[in-house]
N, C-alpha and C. Protein backbone atom coordinates (compact mmCIF):
# COMPACT_ATOMS: atom_id res chain seq x y z
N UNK A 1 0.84 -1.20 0.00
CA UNK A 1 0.00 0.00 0.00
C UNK A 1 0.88 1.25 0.00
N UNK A 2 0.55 2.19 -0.74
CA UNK A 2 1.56 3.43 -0.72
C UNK A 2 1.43 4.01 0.50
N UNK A 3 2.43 4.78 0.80
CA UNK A 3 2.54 5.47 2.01
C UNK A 3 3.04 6.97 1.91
N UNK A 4 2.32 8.33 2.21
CA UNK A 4 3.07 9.21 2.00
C UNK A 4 3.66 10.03 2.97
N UNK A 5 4.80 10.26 2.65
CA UNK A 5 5.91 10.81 3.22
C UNK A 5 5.60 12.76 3.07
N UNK A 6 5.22 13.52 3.99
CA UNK A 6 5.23 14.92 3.77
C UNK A 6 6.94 15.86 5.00
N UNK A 7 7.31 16.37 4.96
CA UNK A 7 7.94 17.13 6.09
C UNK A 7 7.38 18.02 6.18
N UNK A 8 7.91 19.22 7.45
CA UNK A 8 7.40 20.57 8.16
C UNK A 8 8.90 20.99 7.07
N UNK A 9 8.39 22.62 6.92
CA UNK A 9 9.39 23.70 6.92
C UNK A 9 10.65 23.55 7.17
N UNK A 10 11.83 23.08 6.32
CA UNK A 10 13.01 23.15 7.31
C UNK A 10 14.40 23.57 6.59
N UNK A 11 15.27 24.28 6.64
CA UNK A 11 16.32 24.62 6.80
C UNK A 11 16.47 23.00 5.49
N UNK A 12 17.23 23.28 4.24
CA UNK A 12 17.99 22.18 3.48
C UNK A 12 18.57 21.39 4.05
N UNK A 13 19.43 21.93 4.69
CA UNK A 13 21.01 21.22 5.70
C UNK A 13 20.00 20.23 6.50
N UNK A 14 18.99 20.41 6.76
CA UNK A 14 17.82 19.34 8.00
C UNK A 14 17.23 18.60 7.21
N UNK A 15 17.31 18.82 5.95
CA UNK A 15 15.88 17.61 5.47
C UNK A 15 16.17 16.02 5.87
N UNK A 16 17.51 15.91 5.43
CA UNK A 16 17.61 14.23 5.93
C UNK A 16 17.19 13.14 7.06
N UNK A 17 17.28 13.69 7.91
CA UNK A 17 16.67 13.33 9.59
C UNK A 17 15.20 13.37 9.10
N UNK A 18 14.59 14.66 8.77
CA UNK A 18 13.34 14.80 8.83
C UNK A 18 12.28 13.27 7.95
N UNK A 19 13.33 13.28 6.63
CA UNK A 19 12.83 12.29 5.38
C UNK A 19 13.06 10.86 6.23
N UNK A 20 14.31 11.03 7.16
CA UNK A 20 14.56 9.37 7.82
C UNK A 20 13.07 8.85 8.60
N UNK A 21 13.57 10.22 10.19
CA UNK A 21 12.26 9.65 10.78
C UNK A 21 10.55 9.43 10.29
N UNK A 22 10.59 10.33 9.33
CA UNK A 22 8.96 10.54 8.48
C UNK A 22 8.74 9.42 7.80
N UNK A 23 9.77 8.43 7.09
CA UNK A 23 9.88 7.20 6.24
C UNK A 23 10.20 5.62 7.65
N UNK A 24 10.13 5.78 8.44
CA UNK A 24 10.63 5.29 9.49
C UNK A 24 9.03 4.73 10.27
N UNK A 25 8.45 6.11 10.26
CA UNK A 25 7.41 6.59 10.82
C UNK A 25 5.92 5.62 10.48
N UNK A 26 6.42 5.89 8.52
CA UNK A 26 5.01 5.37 8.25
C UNK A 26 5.03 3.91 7.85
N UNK A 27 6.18 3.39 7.79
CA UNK A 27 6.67 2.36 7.40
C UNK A 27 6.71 1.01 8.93
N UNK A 28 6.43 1.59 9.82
CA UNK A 28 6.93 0.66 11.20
C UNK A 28 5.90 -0.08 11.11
N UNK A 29 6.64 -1.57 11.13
CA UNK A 29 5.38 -2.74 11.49
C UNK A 29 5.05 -3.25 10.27
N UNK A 30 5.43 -2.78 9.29
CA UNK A 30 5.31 -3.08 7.67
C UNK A 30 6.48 -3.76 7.06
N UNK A 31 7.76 -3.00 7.42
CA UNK A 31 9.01 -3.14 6.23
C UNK A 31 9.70 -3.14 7.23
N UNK A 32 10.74 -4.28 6.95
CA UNK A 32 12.03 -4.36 7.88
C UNK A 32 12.55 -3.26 8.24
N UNK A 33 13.21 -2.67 9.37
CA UNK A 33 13.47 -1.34 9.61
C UNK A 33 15.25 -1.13 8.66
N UNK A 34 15.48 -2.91 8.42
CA UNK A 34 16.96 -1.86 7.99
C UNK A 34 17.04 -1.78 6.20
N UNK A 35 15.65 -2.62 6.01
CA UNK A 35 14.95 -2.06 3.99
C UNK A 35 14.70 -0.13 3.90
N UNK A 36 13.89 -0.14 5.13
CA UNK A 36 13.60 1.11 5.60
C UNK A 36 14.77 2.26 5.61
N UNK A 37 15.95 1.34 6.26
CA UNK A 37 17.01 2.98 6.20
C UNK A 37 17.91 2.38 4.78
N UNK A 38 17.71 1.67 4.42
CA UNK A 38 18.76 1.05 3.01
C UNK A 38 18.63 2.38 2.36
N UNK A 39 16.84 2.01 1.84
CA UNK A 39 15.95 2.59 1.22
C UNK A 39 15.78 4.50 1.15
N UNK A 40 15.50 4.71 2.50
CA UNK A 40 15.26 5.67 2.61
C UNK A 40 16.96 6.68 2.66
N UNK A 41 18.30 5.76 2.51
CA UNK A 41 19.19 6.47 2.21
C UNK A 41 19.70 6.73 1.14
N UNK A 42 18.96 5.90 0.22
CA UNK A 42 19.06 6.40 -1.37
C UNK A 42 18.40 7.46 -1.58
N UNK A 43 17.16 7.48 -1.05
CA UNK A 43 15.64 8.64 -1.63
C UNK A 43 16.81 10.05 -0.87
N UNK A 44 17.29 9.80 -0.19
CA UNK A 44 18.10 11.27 0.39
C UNK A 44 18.94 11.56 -0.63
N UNK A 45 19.36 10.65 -1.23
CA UNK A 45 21.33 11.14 -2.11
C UNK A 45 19.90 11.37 -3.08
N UNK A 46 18.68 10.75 -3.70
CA UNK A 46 18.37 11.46 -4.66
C UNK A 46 17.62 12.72 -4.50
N UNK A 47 17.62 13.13 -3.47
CA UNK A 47 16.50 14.44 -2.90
C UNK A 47 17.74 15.79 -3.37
N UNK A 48 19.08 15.35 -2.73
CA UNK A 48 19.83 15.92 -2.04
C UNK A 48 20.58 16.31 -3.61
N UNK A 49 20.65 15.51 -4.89
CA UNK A 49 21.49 15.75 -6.04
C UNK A 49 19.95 16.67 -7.40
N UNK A 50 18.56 16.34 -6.01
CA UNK A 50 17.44 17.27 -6.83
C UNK A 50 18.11 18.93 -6.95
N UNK A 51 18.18 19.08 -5.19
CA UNK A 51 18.85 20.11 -4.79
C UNK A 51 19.56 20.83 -5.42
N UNK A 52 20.50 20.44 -5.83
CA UNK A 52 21.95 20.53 -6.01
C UNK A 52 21.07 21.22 -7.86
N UNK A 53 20.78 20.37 -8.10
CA UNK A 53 20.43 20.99 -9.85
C UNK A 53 19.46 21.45 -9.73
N UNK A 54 18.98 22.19 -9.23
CA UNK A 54 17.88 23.37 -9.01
C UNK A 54 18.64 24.34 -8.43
N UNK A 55 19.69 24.30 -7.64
CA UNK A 55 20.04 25.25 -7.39
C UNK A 55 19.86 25.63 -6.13
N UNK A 56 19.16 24.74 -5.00
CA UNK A 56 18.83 25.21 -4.23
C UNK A 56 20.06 25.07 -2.98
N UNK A 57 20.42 26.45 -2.20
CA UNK A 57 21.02 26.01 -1.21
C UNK A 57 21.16 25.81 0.01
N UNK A 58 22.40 25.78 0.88
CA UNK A 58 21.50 24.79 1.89
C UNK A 58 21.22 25.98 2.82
N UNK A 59 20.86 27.10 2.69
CA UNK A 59 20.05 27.64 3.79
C UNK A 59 18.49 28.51 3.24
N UNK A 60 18.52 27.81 2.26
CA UNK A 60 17.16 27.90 1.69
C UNK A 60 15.99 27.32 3.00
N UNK A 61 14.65 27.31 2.76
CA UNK A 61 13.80 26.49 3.56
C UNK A 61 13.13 25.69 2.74
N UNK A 62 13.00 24.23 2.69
CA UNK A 62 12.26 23.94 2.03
C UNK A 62 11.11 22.44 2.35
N UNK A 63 10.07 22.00 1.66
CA UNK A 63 9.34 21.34 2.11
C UNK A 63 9.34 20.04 1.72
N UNK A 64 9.29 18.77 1.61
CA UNK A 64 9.55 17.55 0.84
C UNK A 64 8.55 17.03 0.92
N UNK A 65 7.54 16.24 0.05
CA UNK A 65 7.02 15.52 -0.33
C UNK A 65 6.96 13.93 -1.12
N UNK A 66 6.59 13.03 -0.87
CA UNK A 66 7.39 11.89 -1.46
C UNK A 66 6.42 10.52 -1.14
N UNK A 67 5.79 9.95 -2.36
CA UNK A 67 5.05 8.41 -2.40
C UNK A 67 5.70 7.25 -2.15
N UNK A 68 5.52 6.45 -1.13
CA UNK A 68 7.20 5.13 -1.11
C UNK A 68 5.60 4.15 -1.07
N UNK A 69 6.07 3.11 -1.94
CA UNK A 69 5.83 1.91 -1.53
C UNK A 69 6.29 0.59 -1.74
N UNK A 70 6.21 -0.34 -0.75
CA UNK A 70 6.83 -1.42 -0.57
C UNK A 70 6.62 -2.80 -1.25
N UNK A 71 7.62 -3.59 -2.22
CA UNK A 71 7.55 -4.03 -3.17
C UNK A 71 7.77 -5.38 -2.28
N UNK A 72 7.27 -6.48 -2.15
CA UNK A 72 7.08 -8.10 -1.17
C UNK A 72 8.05 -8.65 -2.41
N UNK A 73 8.05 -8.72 -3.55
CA UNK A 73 8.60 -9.66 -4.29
C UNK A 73 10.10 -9.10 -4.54
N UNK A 74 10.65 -7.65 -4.91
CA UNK A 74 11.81 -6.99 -4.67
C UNK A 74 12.26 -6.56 -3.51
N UNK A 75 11.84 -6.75 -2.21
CA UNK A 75 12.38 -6.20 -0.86
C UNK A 75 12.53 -4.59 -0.82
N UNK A 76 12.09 -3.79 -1.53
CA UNK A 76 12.65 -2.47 -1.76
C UNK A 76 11.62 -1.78 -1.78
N UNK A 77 11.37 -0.63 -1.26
CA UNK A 77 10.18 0.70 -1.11
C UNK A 77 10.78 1.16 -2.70
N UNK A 78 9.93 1.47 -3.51
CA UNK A 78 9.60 2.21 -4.50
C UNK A 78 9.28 3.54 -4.28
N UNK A 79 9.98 4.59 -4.52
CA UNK A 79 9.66 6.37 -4.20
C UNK A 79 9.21 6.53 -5.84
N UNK A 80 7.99 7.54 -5.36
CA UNK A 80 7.54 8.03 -6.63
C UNK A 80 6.68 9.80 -6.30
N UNK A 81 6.71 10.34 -7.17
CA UNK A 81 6.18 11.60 -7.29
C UNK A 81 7.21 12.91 -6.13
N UNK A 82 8.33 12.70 -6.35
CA UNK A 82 8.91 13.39 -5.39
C UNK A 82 8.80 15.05 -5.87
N UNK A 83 8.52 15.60 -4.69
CA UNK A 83 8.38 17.42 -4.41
C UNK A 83 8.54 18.02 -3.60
N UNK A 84 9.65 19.23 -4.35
CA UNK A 84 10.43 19.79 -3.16
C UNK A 84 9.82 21.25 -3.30
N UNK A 85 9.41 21.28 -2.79
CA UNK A 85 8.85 23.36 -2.99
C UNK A 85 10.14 23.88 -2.15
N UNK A 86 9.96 25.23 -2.42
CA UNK A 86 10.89 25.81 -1.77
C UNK A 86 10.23 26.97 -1.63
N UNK A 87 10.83 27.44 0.16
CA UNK A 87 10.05 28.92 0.47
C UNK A 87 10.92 29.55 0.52
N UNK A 88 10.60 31.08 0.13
CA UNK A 88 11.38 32.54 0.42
C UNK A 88 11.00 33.20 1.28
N UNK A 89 11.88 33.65 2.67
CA UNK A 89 12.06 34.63 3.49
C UNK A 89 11.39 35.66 2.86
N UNK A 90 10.61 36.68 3.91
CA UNK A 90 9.80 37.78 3.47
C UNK A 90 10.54 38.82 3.22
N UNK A 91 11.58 38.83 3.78
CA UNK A 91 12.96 39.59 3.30
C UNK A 91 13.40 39.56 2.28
N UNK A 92 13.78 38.09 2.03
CA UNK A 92 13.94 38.15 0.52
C UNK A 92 13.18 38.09 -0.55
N UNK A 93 11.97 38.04 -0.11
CA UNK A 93 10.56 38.19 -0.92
C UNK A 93 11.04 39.37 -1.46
N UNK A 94 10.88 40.30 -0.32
CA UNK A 94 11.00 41.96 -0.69
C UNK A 94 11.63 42.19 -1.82
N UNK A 95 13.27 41.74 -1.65
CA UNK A 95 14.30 41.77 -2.38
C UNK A 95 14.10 41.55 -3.87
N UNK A 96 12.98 40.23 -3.81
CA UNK A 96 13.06 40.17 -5.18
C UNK A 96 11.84 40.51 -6.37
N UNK A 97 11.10 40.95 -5.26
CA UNK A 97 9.92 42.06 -5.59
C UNK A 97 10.60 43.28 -5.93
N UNK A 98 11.54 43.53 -5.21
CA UNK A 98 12.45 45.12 -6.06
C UNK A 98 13.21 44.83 -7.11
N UNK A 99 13.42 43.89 -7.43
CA UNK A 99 14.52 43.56 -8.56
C UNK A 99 14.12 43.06 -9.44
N UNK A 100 12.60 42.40 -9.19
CA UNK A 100 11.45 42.16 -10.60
C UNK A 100 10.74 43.97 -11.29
N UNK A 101 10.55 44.43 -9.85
CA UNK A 101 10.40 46.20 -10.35
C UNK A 101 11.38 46.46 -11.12
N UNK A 102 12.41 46.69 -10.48
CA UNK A 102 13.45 47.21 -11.49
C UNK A 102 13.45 46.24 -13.01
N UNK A 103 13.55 45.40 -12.96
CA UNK A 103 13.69 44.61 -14.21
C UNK A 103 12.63 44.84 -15.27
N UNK A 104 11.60 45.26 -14.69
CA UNK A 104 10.25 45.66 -15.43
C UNK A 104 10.13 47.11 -16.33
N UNK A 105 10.85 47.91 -15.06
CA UNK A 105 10.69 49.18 -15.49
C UNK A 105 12.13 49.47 -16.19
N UNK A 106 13.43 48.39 -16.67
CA UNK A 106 14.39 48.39 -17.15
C UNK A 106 13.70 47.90 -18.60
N UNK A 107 12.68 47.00 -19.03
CA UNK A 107 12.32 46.49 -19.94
C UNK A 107 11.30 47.35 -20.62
N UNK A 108 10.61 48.17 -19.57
CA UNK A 108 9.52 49.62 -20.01
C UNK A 108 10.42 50.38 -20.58
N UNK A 109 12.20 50.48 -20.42
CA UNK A 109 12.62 51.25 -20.91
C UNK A 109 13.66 50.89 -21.92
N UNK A 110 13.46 49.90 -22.07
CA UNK A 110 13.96 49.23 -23.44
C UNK A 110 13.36 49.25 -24.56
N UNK A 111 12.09 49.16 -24.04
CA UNK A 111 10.98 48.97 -25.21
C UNK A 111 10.62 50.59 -25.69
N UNK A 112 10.56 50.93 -25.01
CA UNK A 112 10.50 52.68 -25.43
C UNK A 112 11.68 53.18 -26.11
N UNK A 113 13.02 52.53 -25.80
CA UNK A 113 13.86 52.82 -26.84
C UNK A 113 13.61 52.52 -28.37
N UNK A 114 13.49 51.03 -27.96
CA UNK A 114 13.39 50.40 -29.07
C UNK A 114 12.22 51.18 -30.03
N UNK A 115 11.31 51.25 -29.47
CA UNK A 115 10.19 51.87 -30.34
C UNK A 115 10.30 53.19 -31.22
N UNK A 116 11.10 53.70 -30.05
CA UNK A 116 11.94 55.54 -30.77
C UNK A 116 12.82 54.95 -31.97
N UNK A 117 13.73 53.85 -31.76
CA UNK A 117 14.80 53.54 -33.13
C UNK A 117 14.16 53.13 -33.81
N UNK A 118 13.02 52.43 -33.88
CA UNK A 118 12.18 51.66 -34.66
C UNK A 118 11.37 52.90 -35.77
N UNK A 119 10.78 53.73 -35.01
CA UNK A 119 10.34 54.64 -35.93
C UNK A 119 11.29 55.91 -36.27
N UNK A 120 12.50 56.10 -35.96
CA UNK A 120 13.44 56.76 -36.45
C UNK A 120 13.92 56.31 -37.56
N UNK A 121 14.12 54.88 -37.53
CA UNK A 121 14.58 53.95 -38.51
C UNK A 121 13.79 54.30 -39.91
N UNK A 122 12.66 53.88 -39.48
CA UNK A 122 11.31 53.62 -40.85
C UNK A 122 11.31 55.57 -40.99
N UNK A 123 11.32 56.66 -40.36
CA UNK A 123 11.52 57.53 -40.93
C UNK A 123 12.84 57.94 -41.91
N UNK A 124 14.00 57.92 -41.18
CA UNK A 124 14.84 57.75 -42.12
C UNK A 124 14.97 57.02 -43.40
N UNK A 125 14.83 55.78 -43.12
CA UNK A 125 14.21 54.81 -44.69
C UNK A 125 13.00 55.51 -45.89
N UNK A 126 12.20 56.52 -44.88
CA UNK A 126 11.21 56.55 -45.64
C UNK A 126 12.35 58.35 -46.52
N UNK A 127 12.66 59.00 -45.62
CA UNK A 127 13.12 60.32 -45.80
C UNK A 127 14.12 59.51 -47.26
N UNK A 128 15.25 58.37 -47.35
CA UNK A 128 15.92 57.95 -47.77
C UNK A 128 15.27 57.65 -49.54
N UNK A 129 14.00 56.91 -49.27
CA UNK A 129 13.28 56.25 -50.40
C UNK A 129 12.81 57.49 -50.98
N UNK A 130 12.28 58.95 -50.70
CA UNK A 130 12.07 59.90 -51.38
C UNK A 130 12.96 60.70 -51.91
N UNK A 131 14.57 60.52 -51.38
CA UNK A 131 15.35 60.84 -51.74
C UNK A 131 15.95 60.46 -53.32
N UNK A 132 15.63 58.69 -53.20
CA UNK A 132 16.02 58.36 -54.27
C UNK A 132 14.90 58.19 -55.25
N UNK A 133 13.74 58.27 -54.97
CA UNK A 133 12.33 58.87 -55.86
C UNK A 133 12.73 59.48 -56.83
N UNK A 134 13.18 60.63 -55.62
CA UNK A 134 12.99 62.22 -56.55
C UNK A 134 14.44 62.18 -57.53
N UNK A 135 15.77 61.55 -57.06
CA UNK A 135 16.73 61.65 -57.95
C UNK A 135 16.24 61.06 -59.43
N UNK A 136 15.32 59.87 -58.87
CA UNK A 136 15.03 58.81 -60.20
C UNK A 136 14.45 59.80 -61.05
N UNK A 137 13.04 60.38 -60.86
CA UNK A 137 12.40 61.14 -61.60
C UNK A 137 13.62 62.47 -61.81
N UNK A 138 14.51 62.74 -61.46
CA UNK A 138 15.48 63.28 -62.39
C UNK A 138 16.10 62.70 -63.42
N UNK A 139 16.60 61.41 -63.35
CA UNK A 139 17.17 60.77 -64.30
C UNK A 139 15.83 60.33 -65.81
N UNK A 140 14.95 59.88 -65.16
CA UNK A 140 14.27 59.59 -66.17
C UNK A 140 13.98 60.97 -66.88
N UNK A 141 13.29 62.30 -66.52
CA UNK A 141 13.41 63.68 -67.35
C UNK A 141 14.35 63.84 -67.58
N UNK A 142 15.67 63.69 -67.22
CA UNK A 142 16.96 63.87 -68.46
C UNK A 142 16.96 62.68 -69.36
N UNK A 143 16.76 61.55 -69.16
CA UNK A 143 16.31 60.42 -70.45
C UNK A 143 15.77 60.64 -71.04
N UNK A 144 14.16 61.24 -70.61
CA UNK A 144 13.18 61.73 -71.78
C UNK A 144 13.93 62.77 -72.64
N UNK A 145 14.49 64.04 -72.13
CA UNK A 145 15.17 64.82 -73.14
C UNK A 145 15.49 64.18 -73.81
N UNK A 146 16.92 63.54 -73.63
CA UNK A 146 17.95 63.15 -74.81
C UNK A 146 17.01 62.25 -75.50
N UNK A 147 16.38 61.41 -75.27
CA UNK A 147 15.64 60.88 -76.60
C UNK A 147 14.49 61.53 -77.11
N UNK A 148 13.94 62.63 -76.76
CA UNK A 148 13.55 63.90 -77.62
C UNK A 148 14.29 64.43 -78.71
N UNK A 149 15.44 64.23 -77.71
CA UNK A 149 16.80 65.58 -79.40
C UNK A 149 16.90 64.02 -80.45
N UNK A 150 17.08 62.77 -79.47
CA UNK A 150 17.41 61.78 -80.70
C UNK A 150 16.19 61.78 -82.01
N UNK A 151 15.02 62.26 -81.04
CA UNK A 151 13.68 61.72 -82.11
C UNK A 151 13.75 62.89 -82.93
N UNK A 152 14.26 64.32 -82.56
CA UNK A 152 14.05 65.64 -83.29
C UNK A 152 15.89 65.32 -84.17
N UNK A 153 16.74 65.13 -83.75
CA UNK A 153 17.55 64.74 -85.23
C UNK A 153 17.07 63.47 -85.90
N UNK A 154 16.51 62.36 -85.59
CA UNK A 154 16.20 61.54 -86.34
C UNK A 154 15.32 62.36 -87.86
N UNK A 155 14.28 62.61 -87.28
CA UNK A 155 13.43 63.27 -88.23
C UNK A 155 14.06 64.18 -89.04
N UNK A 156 15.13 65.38 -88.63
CA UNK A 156 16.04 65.84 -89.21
C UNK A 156 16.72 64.98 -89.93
N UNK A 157 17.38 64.13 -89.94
CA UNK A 157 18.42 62.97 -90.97
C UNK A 157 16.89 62.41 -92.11
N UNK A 158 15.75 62.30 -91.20
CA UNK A 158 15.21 61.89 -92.37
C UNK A 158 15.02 62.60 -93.22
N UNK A 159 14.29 63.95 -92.55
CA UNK A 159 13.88 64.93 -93.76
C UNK A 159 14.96 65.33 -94.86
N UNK A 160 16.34 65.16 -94.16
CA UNK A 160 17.47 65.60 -95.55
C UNK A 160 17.18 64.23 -96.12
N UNK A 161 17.25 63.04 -95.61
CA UNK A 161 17.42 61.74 -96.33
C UNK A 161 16.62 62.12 -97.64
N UNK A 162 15.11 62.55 -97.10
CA UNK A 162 14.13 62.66 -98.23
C UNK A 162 14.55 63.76 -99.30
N UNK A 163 15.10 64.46 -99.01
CA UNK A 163 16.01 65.69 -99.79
C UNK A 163 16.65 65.06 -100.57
N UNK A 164 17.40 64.39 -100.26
CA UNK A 164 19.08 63.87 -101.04
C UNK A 164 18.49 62.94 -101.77
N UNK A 165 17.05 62.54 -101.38
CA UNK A 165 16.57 61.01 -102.51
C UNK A 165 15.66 61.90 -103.42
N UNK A 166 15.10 62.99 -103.59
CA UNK A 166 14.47 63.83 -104.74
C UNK A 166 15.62 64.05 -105.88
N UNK A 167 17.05 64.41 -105.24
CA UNK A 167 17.91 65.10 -105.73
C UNK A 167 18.44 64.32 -106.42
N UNK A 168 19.17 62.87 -106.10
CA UNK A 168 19.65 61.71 -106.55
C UNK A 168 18.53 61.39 -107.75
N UNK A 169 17.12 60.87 -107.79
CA UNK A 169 16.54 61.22 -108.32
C UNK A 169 16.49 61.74 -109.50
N UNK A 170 16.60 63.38 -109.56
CA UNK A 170 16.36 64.14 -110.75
C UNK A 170 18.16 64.20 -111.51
N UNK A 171 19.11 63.96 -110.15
CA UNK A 171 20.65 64.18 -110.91
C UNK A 171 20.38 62.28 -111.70
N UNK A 172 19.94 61.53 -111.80
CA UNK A 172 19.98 60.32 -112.28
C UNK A 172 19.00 60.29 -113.55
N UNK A 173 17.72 61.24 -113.51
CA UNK A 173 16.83 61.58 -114.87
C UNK A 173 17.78 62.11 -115.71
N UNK A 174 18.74 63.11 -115.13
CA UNK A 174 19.34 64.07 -115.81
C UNK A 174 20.49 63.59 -116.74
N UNK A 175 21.09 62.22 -115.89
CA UNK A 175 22.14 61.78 -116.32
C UNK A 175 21.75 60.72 -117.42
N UNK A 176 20.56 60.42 -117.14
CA UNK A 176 19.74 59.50 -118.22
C UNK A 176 19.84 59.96 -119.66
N UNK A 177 19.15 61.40 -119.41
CA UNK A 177 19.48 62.44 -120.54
C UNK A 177 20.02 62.65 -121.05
N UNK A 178 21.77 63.05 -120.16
CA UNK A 178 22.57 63.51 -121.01
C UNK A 178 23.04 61.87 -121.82
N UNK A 179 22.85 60.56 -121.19
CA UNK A 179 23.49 59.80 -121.99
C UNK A 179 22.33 59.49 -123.44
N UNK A 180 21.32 59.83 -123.48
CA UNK A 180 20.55 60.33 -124.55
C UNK A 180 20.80 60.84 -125.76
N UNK A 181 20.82 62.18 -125.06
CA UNK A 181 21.74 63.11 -125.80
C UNK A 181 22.95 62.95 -126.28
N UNK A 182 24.35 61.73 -126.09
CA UNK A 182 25.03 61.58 -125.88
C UNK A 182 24.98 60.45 -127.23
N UNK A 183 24.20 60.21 -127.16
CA UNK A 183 23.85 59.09 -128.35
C UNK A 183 23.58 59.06 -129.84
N UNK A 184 22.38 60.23 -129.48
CA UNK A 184 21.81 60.83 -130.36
C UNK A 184 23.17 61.70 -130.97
N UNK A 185 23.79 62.31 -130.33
CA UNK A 185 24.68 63.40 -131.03
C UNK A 185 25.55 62.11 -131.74
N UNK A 186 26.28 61.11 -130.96
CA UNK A 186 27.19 59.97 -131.69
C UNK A 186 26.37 59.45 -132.83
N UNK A 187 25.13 59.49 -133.19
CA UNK A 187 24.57 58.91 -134.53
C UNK A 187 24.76 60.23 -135.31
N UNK A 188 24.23 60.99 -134.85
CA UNK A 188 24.57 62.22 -136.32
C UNK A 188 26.27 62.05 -136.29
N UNK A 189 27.28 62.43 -135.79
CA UNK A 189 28.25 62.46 -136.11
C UNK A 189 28.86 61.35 -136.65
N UNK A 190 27.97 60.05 -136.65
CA UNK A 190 28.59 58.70 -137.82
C UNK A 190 27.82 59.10 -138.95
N UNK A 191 26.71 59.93 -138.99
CA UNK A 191 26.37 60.15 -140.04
C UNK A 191 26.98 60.84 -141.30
N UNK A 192 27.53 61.98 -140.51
CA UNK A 192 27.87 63.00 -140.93
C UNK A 192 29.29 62.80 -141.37
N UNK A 193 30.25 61.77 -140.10
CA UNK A 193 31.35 61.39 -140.76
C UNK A 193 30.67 60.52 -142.02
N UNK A 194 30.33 59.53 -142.44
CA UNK A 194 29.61 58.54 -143.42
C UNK A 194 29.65 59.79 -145.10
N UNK A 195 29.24 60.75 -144.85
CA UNK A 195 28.77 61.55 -145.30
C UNK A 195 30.28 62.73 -146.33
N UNK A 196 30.86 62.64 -145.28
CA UNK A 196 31.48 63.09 -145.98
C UNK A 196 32.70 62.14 -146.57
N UNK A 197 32.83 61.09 -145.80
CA UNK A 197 34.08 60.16 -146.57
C UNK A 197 33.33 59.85 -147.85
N UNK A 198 31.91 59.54 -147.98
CA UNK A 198 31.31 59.39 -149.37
C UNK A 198 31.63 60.72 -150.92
N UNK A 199 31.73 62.14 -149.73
CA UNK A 199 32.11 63.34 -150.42
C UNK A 199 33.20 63.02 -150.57
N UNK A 200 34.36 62.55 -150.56
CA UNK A 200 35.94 62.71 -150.62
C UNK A 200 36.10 61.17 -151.48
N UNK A 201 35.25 60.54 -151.48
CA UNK A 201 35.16 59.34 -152.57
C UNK A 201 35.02 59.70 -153.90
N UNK A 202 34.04 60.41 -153.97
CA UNK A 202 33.46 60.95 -155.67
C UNK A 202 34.19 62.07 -155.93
């Protein structure tokens, strides 16, 4: 049948005695008394290495709690659900009621920093992004110019283009002509030579 083990209030450095006689206590008339201290001197080295990794030390106060029961076929009390609360002096209550204040109102004032850099930040970023807005929309109106003057000489190169192709044009009718003319005059002058070697014949 389980049996539970509670202590009073005590000083760390005391729990052992307290866990002996309390396991001693509920156990008499049940479990051999020396299963009883075998037993109950392990549940200490493991109470005592709880301690130790929690941190607790030994002039802490604290309370122990603990389920043992006794196994007929293994000879051995079984501990289960072990709990150690631990109390704080009202003194040091105080103490750490001021140092949770402070820590609070150290974190009220972190966060209020933070919040000032936070929106200093996103202002600057934002002051930054209009900065480079407004340069952009400079660059692009000097782009638009220069490919204004490109589109106003383009049209210029064309309009002479269209010039120089009227001109080419009429200098190529012209040259048509003169080789025309050029032809026409070479037939009269075979004629005319023809004409007279026939005169210098007769």
């Amino acid at each position: 049948m389980p049996e539970s083990i509670r202590t009073r209030v005590v000083k760390a450095t005391g729990y052992a005695n307290l866990v002996r006689r309390a396991a001693f206590a509920v156990f008499k008339g049940k479990v051999d008394p020396k299963i009883v201290a075998r037993d109950v001197a392990f549940l200490n080295k493991t109470i005592f290495e709880e301690l130790v990794k929690r941190g607790i030390d030994k002039d802490d106060y604290i309370r122990i709690s603990v389920v043992g029961e006794y196994d007929d076929k293994e000879k051995a009390i079984k501990w289960r659900d072990l709990n150690i609360e631990r109390f704080i002096p009202d003194t040091q209550l105080k103490d750490l009621m001021e140092k949770v204040k402070e820590l609070e109102e150290l974190m009220k004032k972190l966060k209020e920093e933070n919040e000032s850099l936070r929106k200093r930040a996103m202002g600057e970023d934002i002051a930054k992004l209009k900065e480079e807005n407004e340069n952009l929309k400079k660059e692009i109106e000097a782009y638009k110019a220069k490919i204004s003057l490109m589109e106003d000489e383009l049209n210029k190169y064309r309009t002479e283009n269209s010039e120089l192709r009227k001109k080419l044009d009429e200098l190529r009718k012209r040259a048509e002509n003169s080789r025309r003319e050029v032809t026409r005059l070479k037939g009269i002058l075979r004629a005319i030579a023809d004409l007279v070697s026939k005169a210098i014949e007769e």
